[in-house]
C-alpha atoms as a PDB file:
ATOM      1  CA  UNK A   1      93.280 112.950 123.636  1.00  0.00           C
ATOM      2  CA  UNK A   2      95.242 113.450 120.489  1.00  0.00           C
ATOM      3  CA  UNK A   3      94.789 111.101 117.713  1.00  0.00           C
ATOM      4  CA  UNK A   4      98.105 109.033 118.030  1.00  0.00           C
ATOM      5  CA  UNK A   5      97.420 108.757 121.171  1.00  0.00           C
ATOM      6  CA  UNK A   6      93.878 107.259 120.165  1.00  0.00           C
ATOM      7  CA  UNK A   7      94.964 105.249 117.654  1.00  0.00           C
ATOM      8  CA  UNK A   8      97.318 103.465 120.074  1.00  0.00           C
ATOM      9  CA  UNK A   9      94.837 102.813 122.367  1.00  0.00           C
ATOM     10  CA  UNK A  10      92.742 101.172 120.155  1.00  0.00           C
ATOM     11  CA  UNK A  11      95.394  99.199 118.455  1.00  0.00           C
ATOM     12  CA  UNK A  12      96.198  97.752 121.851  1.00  0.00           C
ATOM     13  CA  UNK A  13      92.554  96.760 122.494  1.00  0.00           C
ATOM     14  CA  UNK A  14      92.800  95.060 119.129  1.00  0.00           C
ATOM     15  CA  UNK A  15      95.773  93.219 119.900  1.00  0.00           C
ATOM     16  CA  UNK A  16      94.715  91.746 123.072  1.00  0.00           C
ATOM     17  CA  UNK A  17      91.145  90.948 121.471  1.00  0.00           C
ATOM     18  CA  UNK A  18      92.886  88.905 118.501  1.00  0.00           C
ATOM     19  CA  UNK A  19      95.804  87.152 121.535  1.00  0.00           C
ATOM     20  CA  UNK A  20      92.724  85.823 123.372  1.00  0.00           C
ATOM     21  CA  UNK A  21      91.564  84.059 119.596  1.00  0.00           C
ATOM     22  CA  UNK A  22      94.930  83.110 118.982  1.00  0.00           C
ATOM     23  CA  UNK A  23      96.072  79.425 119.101  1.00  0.00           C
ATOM     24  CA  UNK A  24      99.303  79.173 117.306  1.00  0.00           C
ATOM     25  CA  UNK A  25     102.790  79.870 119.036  1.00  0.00           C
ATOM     26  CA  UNK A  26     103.445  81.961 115.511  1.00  0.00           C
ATOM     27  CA  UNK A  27     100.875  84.213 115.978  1.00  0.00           C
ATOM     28  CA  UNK A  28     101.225  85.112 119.632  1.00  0.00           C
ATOM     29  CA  UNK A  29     104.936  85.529 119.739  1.00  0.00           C
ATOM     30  CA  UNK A  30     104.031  88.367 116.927  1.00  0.00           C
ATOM     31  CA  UNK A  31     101.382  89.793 119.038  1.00  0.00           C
ATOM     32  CA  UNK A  32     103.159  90.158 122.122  1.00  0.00           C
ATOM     33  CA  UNK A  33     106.262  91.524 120.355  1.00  0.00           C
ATOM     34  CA  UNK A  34     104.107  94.214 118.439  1.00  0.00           C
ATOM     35  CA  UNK A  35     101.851  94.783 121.953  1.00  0.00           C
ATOM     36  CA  UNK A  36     105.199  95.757 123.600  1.00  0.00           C
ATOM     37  CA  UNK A  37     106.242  98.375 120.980  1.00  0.00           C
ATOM     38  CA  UNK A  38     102.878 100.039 120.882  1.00  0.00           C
ATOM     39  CA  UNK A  39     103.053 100.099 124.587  1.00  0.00           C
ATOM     40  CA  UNK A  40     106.523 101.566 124.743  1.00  0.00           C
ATOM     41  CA  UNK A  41     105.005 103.907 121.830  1.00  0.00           C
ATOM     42  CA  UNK A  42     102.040 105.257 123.872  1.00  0.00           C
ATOM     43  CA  UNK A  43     104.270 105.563 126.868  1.00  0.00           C
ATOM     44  CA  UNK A  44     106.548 108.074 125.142  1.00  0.00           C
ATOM     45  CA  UNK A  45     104.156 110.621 123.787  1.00  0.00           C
ATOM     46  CA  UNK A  46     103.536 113.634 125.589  1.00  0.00           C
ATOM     47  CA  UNK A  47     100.373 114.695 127.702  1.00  0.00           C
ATOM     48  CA  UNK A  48     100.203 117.415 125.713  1.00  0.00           C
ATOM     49  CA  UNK A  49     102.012 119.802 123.705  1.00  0.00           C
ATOM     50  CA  UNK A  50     102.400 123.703 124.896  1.00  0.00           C
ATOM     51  CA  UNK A  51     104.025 124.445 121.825  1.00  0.00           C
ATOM     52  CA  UNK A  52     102.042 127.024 119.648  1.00  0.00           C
ATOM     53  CA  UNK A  53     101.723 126.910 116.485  1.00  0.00           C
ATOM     54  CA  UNK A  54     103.628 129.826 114.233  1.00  0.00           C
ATOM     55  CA  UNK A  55     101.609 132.836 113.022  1.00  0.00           C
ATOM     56  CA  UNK A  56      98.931 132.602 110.917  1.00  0.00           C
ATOM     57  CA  UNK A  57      98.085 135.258 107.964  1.00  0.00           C
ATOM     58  CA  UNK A  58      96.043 137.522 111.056  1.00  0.00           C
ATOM     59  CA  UNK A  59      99.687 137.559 113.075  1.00  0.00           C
ATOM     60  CA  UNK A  60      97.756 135.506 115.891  1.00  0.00           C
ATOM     61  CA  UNK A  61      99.727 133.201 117.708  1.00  0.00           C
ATOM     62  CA  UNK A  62      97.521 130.032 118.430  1.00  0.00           C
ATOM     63  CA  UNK A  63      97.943 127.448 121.030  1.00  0.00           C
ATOM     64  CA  UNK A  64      97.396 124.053 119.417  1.00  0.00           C
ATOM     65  CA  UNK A  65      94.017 122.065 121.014  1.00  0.00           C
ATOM     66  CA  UNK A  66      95.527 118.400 120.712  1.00  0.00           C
ATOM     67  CA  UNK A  67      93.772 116.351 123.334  1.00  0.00           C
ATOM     68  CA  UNK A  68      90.565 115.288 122.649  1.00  0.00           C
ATOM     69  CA  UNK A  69      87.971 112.413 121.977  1.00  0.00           C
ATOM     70  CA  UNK A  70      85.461 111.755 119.853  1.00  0.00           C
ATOM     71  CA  UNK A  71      82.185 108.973 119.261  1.00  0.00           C
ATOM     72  CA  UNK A  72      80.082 108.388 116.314  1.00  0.00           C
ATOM     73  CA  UNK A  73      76.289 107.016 115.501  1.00  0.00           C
ATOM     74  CA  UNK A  74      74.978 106.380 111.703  1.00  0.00           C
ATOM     75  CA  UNK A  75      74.432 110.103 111.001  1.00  0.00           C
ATOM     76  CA  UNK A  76      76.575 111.950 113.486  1.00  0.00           C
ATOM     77  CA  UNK A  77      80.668 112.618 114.376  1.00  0.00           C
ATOM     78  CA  UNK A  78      81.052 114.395 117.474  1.00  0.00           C
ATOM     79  CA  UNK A  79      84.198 115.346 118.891  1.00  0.00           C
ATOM     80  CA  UNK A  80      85.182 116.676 122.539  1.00  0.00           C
ATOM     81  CA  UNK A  81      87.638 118.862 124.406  1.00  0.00           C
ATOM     82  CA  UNK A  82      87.540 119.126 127.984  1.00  0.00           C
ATOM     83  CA  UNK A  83      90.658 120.869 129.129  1.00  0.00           C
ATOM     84  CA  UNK A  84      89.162 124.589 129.055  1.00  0.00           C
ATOM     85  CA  UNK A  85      87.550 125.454 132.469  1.00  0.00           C
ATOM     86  CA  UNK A  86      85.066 128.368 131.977  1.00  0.00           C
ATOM     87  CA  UNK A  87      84.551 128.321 128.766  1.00  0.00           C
ATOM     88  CA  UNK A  88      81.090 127.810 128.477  1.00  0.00           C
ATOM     89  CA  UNK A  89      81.024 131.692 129.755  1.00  0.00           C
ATOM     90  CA  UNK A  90      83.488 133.206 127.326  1.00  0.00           C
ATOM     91  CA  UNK A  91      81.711 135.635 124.641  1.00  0.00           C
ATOM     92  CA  UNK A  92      80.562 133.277 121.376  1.00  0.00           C
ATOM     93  CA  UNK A  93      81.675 135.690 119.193  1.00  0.00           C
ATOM     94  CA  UNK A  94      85.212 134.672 120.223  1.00  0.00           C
ATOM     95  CA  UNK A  95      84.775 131.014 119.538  1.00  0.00           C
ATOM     96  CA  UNK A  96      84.665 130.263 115.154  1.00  0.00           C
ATOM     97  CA  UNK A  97      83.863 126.879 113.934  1.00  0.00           C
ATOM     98  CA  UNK A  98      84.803 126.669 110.256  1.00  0.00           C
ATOM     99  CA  UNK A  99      83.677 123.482 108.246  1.00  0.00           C
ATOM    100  CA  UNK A 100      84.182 122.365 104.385  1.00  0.00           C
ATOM    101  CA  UNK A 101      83.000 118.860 103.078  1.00  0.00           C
ATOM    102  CA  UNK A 102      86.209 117.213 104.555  1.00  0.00           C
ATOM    103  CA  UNK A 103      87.955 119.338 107.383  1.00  0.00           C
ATOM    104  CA  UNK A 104      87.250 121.170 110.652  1.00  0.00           C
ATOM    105  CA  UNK A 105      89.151 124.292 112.411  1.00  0.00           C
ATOM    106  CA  UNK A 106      87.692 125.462 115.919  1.00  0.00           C
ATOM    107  CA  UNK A 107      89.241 129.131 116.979  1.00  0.00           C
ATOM    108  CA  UNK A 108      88.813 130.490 120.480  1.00  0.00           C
ATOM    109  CA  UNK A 109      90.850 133.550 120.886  1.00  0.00           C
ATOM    110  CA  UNK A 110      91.341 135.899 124.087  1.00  0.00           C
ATOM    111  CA  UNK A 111      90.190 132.595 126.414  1.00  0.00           C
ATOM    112  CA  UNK A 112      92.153 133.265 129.420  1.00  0.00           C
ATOM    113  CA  UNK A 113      94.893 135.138 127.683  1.00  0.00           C
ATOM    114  CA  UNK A 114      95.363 133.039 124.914  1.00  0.00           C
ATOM    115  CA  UNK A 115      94.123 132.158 121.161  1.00  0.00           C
ATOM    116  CA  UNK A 116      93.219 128.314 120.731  1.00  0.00           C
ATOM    117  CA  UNK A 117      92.778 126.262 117.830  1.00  0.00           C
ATOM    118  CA  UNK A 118      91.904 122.812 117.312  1.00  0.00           C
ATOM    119  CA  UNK A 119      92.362 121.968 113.218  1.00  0.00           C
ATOM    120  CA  UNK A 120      91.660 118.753 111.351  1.00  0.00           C
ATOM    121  CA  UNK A 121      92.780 119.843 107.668  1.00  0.00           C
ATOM    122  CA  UNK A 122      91.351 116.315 106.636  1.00  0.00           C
ATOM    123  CA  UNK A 123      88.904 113.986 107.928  1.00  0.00           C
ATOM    124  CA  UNK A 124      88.182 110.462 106.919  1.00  0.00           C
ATOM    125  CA  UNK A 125      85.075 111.089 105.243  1.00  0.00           C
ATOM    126  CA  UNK A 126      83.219 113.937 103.850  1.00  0.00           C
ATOM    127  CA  UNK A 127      80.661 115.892 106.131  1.00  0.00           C
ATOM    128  CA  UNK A 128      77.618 118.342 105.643  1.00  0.00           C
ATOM    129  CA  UNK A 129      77.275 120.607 108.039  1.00  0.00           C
ATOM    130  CA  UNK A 130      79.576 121.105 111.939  1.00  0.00           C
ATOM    131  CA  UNK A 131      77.382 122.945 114.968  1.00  0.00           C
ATOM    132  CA  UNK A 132      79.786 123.717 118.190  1.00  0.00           C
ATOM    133  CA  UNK A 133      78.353 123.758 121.515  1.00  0.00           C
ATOM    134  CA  UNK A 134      80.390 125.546 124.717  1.00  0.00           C
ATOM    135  CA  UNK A 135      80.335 123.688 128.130  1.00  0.00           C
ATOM    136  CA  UNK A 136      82.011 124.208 131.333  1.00  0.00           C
ATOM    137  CA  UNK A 137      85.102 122.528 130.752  1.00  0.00           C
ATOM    138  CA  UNK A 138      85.403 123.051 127.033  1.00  0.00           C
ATOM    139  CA  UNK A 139      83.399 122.440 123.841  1.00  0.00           C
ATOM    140  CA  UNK A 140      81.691 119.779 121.705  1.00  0.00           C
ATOM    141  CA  UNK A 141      81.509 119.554 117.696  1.00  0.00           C
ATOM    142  CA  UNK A 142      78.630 117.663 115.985  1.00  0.00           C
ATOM    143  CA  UNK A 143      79.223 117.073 112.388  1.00  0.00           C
ATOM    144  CA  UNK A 144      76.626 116.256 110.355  1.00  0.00           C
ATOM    145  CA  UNK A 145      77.931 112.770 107.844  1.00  0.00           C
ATOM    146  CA  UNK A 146      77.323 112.960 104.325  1.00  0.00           C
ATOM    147  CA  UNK A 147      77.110 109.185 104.166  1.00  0.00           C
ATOM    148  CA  UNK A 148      75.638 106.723 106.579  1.00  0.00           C
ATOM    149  CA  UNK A 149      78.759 104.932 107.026  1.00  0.00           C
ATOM    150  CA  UNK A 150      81.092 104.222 109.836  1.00  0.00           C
ATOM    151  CA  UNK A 151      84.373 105.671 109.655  1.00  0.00           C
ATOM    152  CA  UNK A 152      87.002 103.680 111.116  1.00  0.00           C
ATOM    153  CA  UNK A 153      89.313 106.985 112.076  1.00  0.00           C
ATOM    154  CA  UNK A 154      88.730 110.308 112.134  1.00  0.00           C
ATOM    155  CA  UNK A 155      91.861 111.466 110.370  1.00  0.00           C
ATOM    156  CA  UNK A 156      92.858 109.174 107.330  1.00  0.00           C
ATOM    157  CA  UNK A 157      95.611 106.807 107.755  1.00  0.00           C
ATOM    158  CA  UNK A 158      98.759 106.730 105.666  1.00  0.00           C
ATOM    159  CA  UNK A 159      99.091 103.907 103.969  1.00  0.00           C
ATOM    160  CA  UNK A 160     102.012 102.325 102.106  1.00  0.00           C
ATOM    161  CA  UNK A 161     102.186  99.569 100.080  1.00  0.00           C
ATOM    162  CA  UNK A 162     103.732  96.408 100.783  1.00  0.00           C
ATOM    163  CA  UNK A 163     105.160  92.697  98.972  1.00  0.00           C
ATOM    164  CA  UNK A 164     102.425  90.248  98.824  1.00  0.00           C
ATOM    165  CA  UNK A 165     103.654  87.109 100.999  1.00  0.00           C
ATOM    166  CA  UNK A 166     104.783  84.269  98.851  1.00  0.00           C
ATOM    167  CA  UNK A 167     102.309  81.184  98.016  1.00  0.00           C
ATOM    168  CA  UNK A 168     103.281  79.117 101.610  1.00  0.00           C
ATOM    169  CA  UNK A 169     102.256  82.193 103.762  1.00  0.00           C
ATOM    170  CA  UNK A 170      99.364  82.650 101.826  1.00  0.00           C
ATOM    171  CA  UNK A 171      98.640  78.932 102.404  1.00  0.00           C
ATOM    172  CA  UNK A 172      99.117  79.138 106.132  1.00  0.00           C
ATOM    173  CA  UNK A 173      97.180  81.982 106.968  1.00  0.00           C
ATOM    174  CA  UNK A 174      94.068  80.744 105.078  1.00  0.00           C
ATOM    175  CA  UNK A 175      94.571  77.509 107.101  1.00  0.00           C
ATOM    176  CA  UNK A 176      94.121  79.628 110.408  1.00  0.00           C
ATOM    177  CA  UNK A 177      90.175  80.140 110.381  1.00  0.00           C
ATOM    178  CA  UNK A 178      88.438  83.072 110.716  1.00  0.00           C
ATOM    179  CA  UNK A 179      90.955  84.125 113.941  1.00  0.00           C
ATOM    180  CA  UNK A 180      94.489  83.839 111.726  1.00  0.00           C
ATOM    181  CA  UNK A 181      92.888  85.828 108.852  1.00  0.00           C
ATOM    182  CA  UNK A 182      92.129  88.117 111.426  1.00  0.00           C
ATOM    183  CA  UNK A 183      95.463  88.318 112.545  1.00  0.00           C
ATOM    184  CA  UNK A 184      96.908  88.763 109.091  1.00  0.00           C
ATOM    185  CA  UNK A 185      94.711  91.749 108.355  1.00  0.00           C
ATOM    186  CA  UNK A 186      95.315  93.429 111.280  1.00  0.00           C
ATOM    187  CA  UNK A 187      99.043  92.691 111.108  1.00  0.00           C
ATOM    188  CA  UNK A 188      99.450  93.707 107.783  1.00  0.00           C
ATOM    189  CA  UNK A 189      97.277  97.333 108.441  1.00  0.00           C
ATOM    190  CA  UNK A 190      99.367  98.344 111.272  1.00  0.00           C
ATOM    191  CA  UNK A 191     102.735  97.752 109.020  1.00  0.00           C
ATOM    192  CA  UNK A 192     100.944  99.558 106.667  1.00  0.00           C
ATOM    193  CA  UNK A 193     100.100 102.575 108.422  1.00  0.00           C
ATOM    194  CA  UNK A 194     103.096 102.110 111.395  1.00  0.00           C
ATOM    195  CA  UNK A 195     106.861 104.348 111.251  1.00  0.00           C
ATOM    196  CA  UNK A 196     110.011 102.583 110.531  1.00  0.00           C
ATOM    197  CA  UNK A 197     110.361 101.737 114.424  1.00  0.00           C
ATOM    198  CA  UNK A 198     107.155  99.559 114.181  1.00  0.00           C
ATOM    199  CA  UNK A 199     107.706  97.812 110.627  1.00  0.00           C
ATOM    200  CA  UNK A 200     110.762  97.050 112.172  1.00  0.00           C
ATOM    201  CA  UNK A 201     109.303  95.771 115.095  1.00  0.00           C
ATOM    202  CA  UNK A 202     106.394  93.595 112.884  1.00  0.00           C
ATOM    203  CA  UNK A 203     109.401  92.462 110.543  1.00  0.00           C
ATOM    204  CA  UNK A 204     111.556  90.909 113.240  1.00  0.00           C
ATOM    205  CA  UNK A 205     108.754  89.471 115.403  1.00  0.00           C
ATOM    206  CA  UNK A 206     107.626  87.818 112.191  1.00  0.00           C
ATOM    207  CA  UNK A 207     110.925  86.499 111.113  1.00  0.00           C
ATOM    208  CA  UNK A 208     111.759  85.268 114.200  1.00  0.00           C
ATOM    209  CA  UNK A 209     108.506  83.686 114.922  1.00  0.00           C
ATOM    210  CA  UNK A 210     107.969  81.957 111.050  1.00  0.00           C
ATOM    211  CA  UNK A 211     111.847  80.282 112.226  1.00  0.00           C
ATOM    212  CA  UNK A 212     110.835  78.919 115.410  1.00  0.00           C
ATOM    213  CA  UNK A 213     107.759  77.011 113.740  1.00  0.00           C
ATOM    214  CA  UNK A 214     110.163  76.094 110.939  1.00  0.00           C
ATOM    215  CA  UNK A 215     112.072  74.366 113.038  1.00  0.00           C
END
């Protein structure tokens, strides 16, 4: 699957994991309000994009590899497509895997008449080494971590910076227990990281929630 698409998903397991902790009328009208716009959001992307992508400096015109998945252990990324029948019989010297410390580029060209590519021009965290592996349906790509830690994404998020929440917010949410702070963290991450149709979302579900309990 693509990694929107991933991200989604997982934001939506997070959000019903932190609605089951939840107590407080405050913090599930903000869940459910920001667990319908993700929904609506994951609805509305495509299954895939047929789109290529322009030429590159060889004049090849490459089809753009965006569905995918991926899994990690302590010392290993790997990532999967599985939406290229036959492939495990197509010549290796048309399939490329390029690696640097922090990005990964896959290239299958003349695969049925086309030129694939699946490109990460950044990852999360820096790598060693990448080994791909052809299969019937597609490929897999082990990357090798430089560090033993778990990366929370395999892209980086974009994050932007927000106004600290004034001293009776601050009070409230360390009232909560370990669930509200929970909450907050996650709340604030997603505005961090969401478009303008999501902060606006998160802004109104919050406003209108902190004025029902204010009443």
């Amino acid at each position: 699957m693509d990694s929107r698409r991933f991200e989604l998903e997982a934001d939506l397991k997070e959000i019903d994991r932190l609605l089951s902790l939840s107590t407080r009328n405050y913090s599930k009208e903000i869940l459910i309000s920001l667990r319908l716009s993700t929904s609506q959001e994951l609805k509305s992307l495509p299954e895939g994009s047929s789109e290529p992508v322009p030429h590159d400096e060889e004049g090849i015109i490459w089809k753009p590899l965006d569905r995918f998945s991926w899994e990690q252990t302590e010392n290993e990324i790997k990532i999967y497509v599985t939406c290229l029948e036959g492939l495990k019989s197509h010549p290796k010297e048309n399939i490329h895997l390029h690696t640097t410390k922090n990005s990964v580029t896959v290239s299958i060209k003349n695969f049925q008449n086309n030129n694939y590519r699946l490109k990460f021009p950044k990852l999360t965290n820096d790598i060693n080494t990448g080994k791909i592996t052809q299969k019937s349906n597609g490929f897999s790509v082990t990357l090798i971590k430089k560090d033993k830690i778990r990366w929370d994404s395999l892209v980086p998020k974009k994050v932007v910076p927000v106004k600290e929440k004034d001293e009776e917010e601050k009070g409230d949410t360390k009232d909560s227990g370990d669930a509200g702070d929970s909450l907050m963290k996650m709340m604030k991450e997603l505005y961090e990281t969401g478009d303008d149709d999501m902060k606006k979302t998160i802004a109104e579900a919050w406003s209108k929630a902190k004025n029902k309990e204010d009443l």
